[in-house]
ModelCIF file with pLDDT and N, C-alpha, C, O atoms, coordinates in Angstrom:
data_MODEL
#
_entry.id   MODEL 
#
_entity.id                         1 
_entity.type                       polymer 
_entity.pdbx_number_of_molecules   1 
#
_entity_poly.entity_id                      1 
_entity_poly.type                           'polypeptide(L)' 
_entity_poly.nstd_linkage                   no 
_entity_poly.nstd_monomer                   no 
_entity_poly.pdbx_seq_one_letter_code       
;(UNK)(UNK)(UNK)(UNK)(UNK)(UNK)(UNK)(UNK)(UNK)(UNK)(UNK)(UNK)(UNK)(UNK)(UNK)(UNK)
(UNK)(UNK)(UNK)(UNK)(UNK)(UNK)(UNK)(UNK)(UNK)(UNK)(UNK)(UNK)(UNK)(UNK)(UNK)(UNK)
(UNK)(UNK)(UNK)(UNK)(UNK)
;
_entity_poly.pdbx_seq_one_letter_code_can   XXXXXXXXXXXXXXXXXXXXXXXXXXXXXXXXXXXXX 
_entity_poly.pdbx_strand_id                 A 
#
loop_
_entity_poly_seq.entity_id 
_entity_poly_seq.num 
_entity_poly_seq.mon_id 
_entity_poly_seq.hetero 
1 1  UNK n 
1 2  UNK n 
1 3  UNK n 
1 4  UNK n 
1 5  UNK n 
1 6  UNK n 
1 7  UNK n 
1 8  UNK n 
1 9  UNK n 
1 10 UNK n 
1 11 UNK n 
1 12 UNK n 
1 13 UNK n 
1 14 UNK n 
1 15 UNK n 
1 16 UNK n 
1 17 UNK n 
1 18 UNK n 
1 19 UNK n 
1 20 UNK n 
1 21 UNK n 
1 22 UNK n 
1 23 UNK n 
1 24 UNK n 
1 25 UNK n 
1 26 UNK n 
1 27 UNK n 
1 28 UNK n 
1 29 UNK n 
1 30 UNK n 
1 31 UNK n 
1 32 UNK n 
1 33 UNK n 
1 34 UNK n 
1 35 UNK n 
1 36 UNK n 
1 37 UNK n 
#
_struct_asym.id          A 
_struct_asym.entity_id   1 
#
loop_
_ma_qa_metric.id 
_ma_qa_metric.mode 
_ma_qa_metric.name 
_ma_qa_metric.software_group_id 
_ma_qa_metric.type 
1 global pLDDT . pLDDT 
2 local  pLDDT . pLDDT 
#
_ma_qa_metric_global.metric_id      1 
_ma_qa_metric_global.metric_value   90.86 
_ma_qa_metric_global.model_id       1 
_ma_qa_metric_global.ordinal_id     1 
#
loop_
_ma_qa_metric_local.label_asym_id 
_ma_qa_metric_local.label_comp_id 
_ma_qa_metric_local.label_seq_id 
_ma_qa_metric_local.metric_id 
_ma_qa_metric_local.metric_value 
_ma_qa_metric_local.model_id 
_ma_qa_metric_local.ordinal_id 
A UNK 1  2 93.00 1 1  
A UNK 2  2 94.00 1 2  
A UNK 3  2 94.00 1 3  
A UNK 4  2 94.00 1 4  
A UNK 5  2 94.00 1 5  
A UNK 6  2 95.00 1 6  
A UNK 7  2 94.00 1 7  
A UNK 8  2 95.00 1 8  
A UNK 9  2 95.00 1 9  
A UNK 10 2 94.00 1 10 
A UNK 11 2 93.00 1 11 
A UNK 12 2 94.00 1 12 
A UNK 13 2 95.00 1 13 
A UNK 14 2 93.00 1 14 
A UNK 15 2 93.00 1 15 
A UNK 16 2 93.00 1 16 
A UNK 17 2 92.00 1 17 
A UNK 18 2 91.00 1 18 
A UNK 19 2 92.00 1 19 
A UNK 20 2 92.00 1 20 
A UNK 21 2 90.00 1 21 
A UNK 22 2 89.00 1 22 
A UNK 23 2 89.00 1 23 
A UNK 24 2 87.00 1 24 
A UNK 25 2 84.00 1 25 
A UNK 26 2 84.00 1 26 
A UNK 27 2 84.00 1 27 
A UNK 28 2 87.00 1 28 
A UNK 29 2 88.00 1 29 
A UNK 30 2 88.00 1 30 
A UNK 31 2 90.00 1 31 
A UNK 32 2 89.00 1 32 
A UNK 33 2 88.00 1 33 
A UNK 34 2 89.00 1 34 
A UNK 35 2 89.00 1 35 
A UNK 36 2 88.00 1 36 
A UNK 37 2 89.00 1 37 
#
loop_
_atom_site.group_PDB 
_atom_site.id 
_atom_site.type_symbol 
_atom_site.label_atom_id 
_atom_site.label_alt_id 
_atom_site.label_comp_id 
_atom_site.label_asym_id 
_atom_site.label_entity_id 
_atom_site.label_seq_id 
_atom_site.pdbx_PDB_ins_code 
_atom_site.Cartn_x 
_atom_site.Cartn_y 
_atom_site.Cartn_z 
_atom_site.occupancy 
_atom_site.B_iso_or_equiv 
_atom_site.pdbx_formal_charge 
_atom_site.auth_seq_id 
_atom_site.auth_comp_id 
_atom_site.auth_asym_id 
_atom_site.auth_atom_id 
_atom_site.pdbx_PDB_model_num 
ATOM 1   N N  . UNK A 1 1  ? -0.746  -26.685 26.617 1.00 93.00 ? 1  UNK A N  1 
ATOM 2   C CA . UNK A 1 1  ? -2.047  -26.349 27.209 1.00 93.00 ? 1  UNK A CA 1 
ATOM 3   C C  . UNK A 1 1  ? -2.494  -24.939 26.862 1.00 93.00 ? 1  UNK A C  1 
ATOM 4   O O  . UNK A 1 1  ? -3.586  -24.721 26.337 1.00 93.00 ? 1  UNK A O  1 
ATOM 5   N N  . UNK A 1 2  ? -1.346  -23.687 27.266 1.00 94.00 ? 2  UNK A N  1 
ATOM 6   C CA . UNK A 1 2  ? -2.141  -22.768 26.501 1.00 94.00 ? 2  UNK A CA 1 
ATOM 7   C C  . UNK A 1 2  ? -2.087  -22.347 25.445 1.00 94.00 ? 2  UNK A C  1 
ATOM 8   O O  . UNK A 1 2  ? -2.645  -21.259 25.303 1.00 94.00 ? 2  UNK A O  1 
ATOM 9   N N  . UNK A 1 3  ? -1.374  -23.000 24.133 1.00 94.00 ? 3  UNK A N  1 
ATOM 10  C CA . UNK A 1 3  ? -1.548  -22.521 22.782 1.00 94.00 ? 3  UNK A CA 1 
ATOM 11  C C  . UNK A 1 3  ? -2.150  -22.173 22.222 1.00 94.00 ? 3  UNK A C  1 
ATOM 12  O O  . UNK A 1 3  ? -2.114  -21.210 21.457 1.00 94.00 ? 3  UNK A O  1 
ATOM 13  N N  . UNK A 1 4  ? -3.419  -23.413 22.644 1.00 94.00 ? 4  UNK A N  1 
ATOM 14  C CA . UNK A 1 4  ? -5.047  -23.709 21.610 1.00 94.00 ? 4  UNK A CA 1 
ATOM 15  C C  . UNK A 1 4  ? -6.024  -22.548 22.354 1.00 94.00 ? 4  UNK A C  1 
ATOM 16  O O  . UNK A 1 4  ? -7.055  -22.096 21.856 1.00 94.00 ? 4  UNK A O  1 
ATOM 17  N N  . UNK A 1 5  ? -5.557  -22.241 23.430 1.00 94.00 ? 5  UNK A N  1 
ATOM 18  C CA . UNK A 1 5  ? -6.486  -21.129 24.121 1.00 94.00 ? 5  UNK A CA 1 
ATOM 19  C C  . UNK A 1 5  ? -5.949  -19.632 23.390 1.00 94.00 ? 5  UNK A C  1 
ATOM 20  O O  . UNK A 1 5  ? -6.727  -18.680 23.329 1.00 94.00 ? 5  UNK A O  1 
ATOM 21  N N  . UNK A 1 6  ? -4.542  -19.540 22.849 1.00 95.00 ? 6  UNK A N  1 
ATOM 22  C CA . UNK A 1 6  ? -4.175  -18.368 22.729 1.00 95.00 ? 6  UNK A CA 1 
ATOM 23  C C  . UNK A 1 6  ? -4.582  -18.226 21.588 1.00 95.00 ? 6  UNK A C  1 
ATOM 24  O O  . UNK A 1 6  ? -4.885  -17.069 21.295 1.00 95.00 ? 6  UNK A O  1 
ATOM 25  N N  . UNK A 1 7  ? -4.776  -19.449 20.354 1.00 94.00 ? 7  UNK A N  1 
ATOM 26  C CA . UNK A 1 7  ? -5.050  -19.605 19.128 1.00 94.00 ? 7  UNK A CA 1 
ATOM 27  C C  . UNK A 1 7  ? -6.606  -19.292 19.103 1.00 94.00 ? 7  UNK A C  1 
ATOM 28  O O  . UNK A 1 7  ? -7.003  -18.679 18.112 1.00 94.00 ? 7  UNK A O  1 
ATOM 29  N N  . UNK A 1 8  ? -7.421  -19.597 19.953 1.00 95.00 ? 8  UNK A N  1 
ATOM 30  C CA . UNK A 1 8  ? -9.025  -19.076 19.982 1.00 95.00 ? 8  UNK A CA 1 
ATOM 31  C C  . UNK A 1 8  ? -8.543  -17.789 20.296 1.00 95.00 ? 8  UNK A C  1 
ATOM 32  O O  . UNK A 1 8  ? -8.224  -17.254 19.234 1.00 95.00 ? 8  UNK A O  1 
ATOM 33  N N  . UNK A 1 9  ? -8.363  -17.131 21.134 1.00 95.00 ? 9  UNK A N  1 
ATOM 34  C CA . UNK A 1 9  ? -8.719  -15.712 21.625 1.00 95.00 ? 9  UNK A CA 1 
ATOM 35  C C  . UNK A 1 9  ? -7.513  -15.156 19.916 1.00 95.00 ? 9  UNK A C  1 
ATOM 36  O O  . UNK A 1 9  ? -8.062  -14.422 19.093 1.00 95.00 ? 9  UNK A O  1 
ATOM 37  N N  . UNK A 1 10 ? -6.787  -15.375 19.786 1.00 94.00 ? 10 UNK A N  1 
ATOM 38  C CA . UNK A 1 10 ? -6.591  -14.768 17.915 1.00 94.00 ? 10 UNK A CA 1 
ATOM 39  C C  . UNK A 1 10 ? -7.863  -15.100 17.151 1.00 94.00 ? 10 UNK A C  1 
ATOM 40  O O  . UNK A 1 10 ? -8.763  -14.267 17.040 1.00 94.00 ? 10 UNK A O  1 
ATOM 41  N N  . UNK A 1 11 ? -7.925  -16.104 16.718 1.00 93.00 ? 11 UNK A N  1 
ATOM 42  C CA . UNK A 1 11 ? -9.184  -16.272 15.929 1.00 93.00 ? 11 UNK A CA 1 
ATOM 43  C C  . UNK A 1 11 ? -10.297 -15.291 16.241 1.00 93.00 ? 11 UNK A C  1 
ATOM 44  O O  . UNK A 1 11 ? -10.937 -14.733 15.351 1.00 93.00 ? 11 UNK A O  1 
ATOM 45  N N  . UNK A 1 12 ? -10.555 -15.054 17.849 1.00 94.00 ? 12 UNK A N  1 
ATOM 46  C CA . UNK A 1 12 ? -11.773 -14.146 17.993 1.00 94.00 ? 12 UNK A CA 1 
ATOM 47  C C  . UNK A 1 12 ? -11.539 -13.042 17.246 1.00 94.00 ? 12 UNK A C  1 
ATOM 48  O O  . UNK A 1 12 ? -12.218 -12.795 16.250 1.00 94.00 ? 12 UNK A O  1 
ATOM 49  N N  . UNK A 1 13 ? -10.171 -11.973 17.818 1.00 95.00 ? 13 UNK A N  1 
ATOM 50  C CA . UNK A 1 13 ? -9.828  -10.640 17.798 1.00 95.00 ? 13 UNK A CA 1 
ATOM 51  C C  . UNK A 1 13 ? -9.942  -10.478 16.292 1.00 95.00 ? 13 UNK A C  1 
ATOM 52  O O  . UNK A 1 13 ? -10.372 -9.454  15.760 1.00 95.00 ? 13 UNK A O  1 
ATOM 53  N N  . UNK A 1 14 ? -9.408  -11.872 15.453 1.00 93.00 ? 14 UNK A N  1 
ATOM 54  C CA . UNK A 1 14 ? -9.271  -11.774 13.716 1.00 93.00 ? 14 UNK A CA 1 
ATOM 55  C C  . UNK A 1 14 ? -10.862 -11.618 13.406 1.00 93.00 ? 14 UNK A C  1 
ATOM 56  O O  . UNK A 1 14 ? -11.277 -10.521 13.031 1.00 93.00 ? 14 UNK A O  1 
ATOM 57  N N  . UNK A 1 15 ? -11.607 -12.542 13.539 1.00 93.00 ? 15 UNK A N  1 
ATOM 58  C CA . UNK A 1 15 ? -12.905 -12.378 12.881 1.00 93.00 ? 15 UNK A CA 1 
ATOM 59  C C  . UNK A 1 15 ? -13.285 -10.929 13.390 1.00 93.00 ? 15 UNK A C  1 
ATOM 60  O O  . UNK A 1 15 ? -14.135 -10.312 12.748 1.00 93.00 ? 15 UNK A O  1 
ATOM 61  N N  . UNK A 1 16 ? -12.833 -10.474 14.263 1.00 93.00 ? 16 UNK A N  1 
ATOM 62  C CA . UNK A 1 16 ? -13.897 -9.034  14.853 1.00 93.00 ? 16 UNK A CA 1 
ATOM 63  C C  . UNK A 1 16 ? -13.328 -8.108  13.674 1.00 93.00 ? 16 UNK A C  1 
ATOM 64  O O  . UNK A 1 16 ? -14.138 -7.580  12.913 1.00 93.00 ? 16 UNK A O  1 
ATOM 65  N N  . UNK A 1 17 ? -12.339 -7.958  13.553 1.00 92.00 ? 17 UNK A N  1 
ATOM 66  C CA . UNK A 1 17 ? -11.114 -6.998  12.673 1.00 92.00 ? 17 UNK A CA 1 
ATOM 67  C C  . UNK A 1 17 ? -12.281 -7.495  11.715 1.00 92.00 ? 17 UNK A C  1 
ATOM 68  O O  . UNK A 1 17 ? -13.377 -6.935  11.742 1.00 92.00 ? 17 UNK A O  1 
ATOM 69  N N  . UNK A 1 18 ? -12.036 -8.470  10.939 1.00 91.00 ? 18 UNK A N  1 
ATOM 70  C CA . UNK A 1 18 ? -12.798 -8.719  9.744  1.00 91.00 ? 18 UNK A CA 1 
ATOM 71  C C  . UNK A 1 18 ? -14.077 -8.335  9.588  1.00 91.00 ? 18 UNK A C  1 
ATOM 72  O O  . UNK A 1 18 ? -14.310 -7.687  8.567  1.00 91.00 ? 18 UNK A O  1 
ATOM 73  N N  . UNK A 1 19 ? -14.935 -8.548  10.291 1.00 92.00 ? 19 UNK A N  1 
ATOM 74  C CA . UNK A 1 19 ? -16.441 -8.517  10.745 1.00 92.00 ? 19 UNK A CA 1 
ATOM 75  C C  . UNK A 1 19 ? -16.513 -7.040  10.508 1.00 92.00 ? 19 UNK A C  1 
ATOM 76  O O  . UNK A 1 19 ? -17.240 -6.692  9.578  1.00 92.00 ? 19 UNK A O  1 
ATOM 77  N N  . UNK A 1 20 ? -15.631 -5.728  11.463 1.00 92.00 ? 20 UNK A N  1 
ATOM 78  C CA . UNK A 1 20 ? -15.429 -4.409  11.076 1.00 92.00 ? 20 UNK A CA 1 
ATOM 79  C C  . UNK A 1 20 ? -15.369 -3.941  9.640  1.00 92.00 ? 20 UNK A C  1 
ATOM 80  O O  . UNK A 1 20 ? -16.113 -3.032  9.272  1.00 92.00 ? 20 UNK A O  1 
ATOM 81  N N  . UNK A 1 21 ? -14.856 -4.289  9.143  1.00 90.00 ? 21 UNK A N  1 
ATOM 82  C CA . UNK A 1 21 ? -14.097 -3.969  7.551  1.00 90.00 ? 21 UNK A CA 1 
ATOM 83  C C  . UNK A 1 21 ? -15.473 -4.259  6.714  1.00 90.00 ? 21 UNK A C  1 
ATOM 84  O O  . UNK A 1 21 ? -15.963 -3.458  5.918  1.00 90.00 ? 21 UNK A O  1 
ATOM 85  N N  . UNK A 1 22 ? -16.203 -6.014  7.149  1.00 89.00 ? 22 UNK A N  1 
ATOM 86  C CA . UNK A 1 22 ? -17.154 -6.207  6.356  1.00 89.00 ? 22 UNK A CA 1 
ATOM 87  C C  . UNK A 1 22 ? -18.211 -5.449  6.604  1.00 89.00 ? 22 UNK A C  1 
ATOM 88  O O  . UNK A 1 22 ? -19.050 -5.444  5.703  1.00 89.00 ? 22 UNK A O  1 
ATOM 89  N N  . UNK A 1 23 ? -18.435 -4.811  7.537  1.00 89.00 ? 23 UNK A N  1 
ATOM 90  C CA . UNK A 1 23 ? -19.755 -4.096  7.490  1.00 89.00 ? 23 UNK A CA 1 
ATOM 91  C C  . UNK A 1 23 ? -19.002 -2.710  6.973  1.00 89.00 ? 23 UNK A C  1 
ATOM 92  O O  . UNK A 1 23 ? -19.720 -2.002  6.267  1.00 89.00 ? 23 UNK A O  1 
ATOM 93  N N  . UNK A 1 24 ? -18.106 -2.382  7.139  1.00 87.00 ? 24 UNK A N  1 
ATOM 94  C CA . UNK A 1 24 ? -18.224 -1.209  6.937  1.00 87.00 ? 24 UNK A CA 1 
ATOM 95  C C  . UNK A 1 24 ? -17.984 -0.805  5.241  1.00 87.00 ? 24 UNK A C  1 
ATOM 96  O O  . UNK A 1 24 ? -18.347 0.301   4.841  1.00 87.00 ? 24 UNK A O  1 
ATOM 97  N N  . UNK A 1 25 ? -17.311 -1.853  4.259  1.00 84.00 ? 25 UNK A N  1 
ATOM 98  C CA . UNK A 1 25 ? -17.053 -1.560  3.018  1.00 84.00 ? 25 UNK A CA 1 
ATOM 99  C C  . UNK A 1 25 ? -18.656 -2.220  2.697  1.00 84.00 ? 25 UNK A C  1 
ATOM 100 O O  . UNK A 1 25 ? -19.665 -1.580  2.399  1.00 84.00 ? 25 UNK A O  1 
ATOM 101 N N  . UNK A 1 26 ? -18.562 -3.166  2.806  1.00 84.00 ? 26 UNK A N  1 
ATOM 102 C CA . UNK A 1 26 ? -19.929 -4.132  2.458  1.00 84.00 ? 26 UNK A CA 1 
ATOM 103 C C  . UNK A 1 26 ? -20.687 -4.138  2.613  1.00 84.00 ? 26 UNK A C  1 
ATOM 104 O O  . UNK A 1 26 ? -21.477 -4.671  1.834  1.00 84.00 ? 26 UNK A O  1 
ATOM 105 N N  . UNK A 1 27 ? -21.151 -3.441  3.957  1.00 84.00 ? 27 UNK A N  1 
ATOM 106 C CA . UNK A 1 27 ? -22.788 -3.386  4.314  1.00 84.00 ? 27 UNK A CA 1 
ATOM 107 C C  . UNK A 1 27 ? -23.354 -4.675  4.781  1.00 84.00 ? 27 UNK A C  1 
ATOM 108 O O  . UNK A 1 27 ? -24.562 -4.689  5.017  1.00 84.00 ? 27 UNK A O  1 
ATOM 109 N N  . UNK A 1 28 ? -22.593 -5.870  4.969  1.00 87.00 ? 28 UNK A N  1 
ATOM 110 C CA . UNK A 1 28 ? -22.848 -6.694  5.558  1.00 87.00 ? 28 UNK A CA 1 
ATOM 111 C C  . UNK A 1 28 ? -23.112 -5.971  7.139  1.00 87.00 ? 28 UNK A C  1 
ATOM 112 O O  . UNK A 1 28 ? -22.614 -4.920  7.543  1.00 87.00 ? 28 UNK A O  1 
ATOM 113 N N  . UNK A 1 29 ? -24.038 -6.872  7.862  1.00 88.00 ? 29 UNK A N  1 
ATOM 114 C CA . UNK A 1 29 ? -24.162 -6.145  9.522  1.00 88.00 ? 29 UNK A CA 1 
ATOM 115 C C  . UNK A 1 29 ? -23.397 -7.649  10.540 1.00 88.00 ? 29 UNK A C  1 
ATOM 116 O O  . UNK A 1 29 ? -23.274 -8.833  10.226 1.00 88.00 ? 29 UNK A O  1 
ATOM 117 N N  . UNK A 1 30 ? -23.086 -7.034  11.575 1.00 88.00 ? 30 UNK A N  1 
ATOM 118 C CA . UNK A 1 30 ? -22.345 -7.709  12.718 1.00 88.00 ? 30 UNK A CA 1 
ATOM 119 C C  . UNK A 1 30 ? -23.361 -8.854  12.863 1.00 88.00 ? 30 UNK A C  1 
ATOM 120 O O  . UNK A 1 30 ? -22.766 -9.884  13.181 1.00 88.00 ? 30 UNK A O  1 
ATOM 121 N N  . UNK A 1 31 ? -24.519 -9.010  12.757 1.00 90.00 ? 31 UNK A N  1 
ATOM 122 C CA . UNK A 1 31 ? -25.495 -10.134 13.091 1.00 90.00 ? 31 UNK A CA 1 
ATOM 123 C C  . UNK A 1 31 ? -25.476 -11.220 12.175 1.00 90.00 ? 31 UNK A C  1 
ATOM 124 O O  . UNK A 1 31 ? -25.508 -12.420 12.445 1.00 90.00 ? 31 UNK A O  1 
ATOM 125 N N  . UNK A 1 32 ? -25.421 -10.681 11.079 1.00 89.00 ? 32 UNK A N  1 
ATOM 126 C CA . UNK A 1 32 ? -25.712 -11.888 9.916  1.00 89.00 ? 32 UNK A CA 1 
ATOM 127 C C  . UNK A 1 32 ? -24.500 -12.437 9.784  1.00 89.00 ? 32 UNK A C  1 
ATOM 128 O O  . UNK A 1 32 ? -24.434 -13.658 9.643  1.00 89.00 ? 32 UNK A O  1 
ATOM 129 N N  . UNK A 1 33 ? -23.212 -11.577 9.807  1.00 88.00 ? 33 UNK A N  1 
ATOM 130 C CA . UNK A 1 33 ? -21.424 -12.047 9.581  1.00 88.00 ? 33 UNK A CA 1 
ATOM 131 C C  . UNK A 1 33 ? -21.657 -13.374 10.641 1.00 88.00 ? 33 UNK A C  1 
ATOM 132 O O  . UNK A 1 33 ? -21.474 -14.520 10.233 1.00 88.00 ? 33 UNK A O  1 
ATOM 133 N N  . UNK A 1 34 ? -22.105 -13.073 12.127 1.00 89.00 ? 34 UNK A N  1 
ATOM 134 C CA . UNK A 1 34 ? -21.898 -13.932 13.163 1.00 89.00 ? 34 UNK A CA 1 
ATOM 135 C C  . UNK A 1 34 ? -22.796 -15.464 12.952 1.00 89.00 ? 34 UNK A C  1 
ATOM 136 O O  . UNK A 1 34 ? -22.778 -16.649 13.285 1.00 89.00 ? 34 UNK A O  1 
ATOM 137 N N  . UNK A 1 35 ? -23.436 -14.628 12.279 1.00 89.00 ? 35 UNK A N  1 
ATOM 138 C CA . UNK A 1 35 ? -25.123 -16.062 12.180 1.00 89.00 ? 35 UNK A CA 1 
ATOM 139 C C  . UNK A 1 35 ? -24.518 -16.974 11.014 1.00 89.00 ? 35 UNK A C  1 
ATOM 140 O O  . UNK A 1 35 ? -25.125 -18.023 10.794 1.00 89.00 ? 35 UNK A O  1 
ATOM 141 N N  . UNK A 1 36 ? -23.658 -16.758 10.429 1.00 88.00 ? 36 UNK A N  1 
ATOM 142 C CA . UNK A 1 36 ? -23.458 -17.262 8.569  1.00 88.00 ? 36 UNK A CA 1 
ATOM 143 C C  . UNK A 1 36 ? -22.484 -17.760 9.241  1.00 88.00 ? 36 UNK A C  1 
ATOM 144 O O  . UNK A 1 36 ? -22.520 -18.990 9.296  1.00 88.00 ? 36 UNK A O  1 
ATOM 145 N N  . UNK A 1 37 ? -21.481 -17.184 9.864  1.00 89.00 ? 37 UNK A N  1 
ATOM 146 C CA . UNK A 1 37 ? -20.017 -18.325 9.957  1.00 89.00 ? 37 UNK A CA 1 
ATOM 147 C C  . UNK A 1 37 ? -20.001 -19.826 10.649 1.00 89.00 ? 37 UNK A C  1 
ATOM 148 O O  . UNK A 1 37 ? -18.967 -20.494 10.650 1.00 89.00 ? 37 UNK A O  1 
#
C-alpha cells in the first residue's frame, strides 16, 4: 500500500531536481517543463 505512494512523492522530488537544472542550463521555464510533460 505504501510503495506506489512513496514511488509518486520520488517521481515528484525527481522531476523538480530536473525541472531546476532545465531551466537553469537551458532556459527552459518551470511552466512550459510542467505543461509539456
Amino acid at each position: 500500500l505504501v510503495m506506489p505512494l512513496l514511488v509518486l512523492w520520488t517521481d515528484m522530488v525527481g522531476l523538480y531536481g530536473a525541472m531546476l537544472v532545465a531551466k537553469a542550463d537551458l532556459g527552459i521555464s518551470n511552466r512550459f517543463f510542467i505543461e509539456q510533460m
